[in-house]
C-alpha atoms as a PDB file:
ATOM      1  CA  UNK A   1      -0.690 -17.595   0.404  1.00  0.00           C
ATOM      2  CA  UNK A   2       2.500 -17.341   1.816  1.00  0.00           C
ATOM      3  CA  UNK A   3       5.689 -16.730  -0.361  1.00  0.00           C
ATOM      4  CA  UNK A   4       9.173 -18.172  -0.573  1.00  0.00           C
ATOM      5  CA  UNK A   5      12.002 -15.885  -1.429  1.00  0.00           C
ATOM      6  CA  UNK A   6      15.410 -17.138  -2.695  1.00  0.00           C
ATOM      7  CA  UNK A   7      17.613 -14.379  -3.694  1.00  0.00           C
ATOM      8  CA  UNK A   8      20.267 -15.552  -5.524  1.00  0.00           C
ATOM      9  CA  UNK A   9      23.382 -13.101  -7.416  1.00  0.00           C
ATOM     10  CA  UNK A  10      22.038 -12.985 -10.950  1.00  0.00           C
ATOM     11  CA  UNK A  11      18.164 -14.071  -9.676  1.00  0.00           C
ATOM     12  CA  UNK A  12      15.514 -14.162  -7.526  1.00  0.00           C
ATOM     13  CA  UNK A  13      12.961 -16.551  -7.623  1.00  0.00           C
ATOM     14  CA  UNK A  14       9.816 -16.630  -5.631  1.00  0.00           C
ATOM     15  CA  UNK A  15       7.606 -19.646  -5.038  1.00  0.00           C
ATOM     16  CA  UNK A  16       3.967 -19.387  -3.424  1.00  0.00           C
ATOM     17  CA  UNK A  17       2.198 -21.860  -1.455  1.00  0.00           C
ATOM     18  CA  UNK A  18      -1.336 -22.273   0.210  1.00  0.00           C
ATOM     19  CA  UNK A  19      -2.113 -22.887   3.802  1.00  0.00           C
ATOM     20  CA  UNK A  20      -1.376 -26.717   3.456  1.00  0.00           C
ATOM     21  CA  UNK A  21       1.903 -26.392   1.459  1.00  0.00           C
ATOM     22  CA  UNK A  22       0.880 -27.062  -1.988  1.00  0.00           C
ATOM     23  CA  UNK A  23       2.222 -25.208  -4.606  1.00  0.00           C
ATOM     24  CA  UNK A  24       0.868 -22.542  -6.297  1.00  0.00           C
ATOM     25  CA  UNK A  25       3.161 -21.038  -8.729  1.00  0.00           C
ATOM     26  CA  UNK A  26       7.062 -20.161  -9.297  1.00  0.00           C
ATOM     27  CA  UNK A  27       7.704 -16.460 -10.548  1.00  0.00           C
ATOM     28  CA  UNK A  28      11.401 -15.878 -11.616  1.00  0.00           C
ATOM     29  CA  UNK A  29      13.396 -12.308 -12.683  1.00  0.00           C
ATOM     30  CA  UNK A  30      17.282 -10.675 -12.586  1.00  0.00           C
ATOM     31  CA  UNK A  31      18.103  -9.580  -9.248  1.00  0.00           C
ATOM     32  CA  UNK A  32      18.796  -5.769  -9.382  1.00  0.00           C
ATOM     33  CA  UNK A  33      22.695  -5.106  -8.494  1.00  0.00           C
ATOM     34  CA  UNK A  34      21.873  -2.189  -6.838  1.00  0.00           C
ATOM     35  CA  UNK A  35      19.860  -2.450  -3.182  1.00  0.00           C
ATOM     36  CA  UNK A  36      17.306   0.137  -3.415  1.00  0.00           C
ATOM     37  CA  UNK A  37      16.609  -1.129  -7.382  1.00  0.00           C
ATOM     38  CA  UNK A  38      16.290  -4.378  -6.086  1.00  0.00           C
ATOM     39  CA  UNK A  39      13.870  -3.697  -2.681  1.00  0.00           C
ATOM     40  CA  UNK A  40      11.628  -1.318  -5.463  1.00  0.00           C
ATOM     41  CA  UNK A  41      11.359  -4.063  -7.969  1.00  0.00           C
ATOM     42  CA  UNK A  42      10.858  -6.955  -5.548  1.00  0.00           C
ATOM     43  CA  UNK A  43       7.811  -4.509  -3.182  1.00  0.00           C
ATOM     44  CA  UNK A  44       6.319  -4.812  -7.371  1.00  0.00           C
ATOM     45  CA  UNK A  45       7.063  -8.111  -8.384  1.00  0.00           C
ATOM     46  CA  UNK A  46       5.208  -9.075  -5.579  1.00  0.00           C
ATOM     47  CA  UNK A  47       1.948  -6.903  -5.330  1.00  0.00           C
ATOM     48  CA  UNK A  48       1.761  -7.668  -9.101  1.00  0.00           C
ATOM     49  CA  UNK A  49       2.066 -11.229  -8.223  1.00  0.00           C
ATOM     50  CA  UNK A  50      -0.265 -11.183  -5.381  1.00  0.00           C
ATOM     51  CA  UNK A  51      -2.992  -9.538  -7.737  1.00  0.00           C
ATOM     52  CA  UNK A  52      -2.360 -12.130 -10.696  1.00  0.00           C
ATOM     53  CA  UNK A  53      -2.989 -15.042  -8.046  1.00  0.00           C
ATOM     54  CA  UNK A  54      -6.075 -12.798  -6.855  1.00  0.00           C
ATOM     55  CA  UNK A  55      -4.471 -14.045  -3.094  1.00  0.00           C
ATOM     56  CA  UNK A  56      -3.419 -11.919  -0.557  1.00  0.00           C
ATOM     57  CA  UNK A  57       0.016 -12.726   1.128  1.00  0.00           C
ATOM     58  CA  UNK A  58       0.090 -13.840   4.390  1.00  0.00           C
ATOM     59  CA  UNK A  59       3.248 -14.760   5.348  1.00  0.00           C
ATOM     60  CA  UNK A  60       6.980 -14.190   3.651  1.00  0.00           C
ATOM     61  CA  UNK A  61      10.478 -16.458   4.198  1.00  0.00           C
ATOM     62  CA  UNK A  62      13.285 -15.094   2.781  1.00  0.00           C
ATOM     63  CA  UNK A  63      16.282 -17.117   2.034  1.00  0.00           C
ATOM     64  CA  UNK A  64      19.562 -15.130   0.689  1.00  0.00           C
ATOM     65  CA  UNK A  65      23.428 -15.395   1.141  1.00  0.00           C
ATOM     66  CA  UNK A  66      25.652 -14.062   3.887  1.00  0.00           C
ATOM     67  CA  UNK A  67      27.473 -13.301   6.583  1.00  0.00           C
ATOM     68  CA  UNK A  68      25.348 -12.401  10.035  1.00  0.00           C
ATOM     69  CA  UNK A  69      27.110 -10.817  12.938  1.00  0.00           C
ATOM     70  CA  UNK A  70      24.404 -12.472  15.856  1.00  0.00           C
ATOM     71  CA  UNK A  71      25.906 -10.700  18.528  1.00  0.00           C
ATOM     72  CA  UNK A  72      24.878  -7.703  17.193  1.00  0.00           C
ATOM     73  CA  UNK A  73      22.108  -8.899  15.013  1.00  0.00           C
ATOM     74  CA  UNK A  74      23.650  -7.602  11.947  1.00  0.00           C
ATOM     75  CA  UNK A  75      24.425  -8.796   8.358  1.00  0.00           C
ATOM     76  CA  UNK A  76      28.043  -8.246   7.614  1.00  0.00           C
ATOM     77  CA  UNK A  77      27.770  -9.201   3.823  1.00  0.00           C
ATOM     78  CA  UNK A  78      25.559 -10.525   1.588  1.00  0.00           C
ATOM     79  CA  UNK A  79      28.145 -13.178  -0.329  1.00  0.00           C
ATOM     80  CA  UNK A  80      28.214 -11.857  -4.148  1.00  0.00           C
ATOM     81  CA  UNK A  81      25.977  -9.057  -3.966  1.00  0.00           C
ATOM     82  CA  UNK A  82      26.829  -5.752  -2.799  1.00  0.00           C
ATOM     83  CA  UNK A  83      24.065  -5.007  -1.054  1.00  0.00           C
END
C-alpha cells in the first residue's frame, strides 16, 4: 500500500491506497504541537496502521504547509506549526 500524508495544524490525516489507486482506508488523529511528539506518534500511528491493514507500506507522500528555501533545499517554516 502506499500512504498519503496531510498534516494539517490541529490534524493529520492519512489515507492508504493499493497499487491501482483504490482506496483502502482513512485514519485521522491531533497533530502533536511539539516536533519530536509528533515524528514519535506518526513512526506509531503508522506501523500500527500498517499491521491493522495486515499490508506493508510501500511508498509514502507527504503533503504539509510551508515555506521552502530551494536554493538551499531547506524549509524555512512550516505555516502554523512550530515545527
Amino acid at each position: 500500500m502506499r500512504v498519503v500524508i496531510d498534516v494539517g495544524g490541529t490534524k493529520t490525516l492519512l489515507v492508504a491506497v493499493d497499487g491501482a489507486g483504490k482506496e483502502l482506508g482513512q485514519l485521522k488523529f491531533p497533530t502533536e504541537p511539539e516536533y519530536q511528539k509528533f515524528i514519535d506518534n506518526l513512526i506509531d500511528q503508522l506501523h500500527k496502521w500498517s499491521t491493522k491493514l495486515s499490508q506493508p507500506i510501500q511508498g509514502i507522500a507527504i503533503a504539509m504547509p510551508g515555506v521552502i528555501d530551494y536554493d538551499s533545499m531547506h524549509v524555512l517554516s512550516f505555516g502554523n506549526l512550530d515545527f
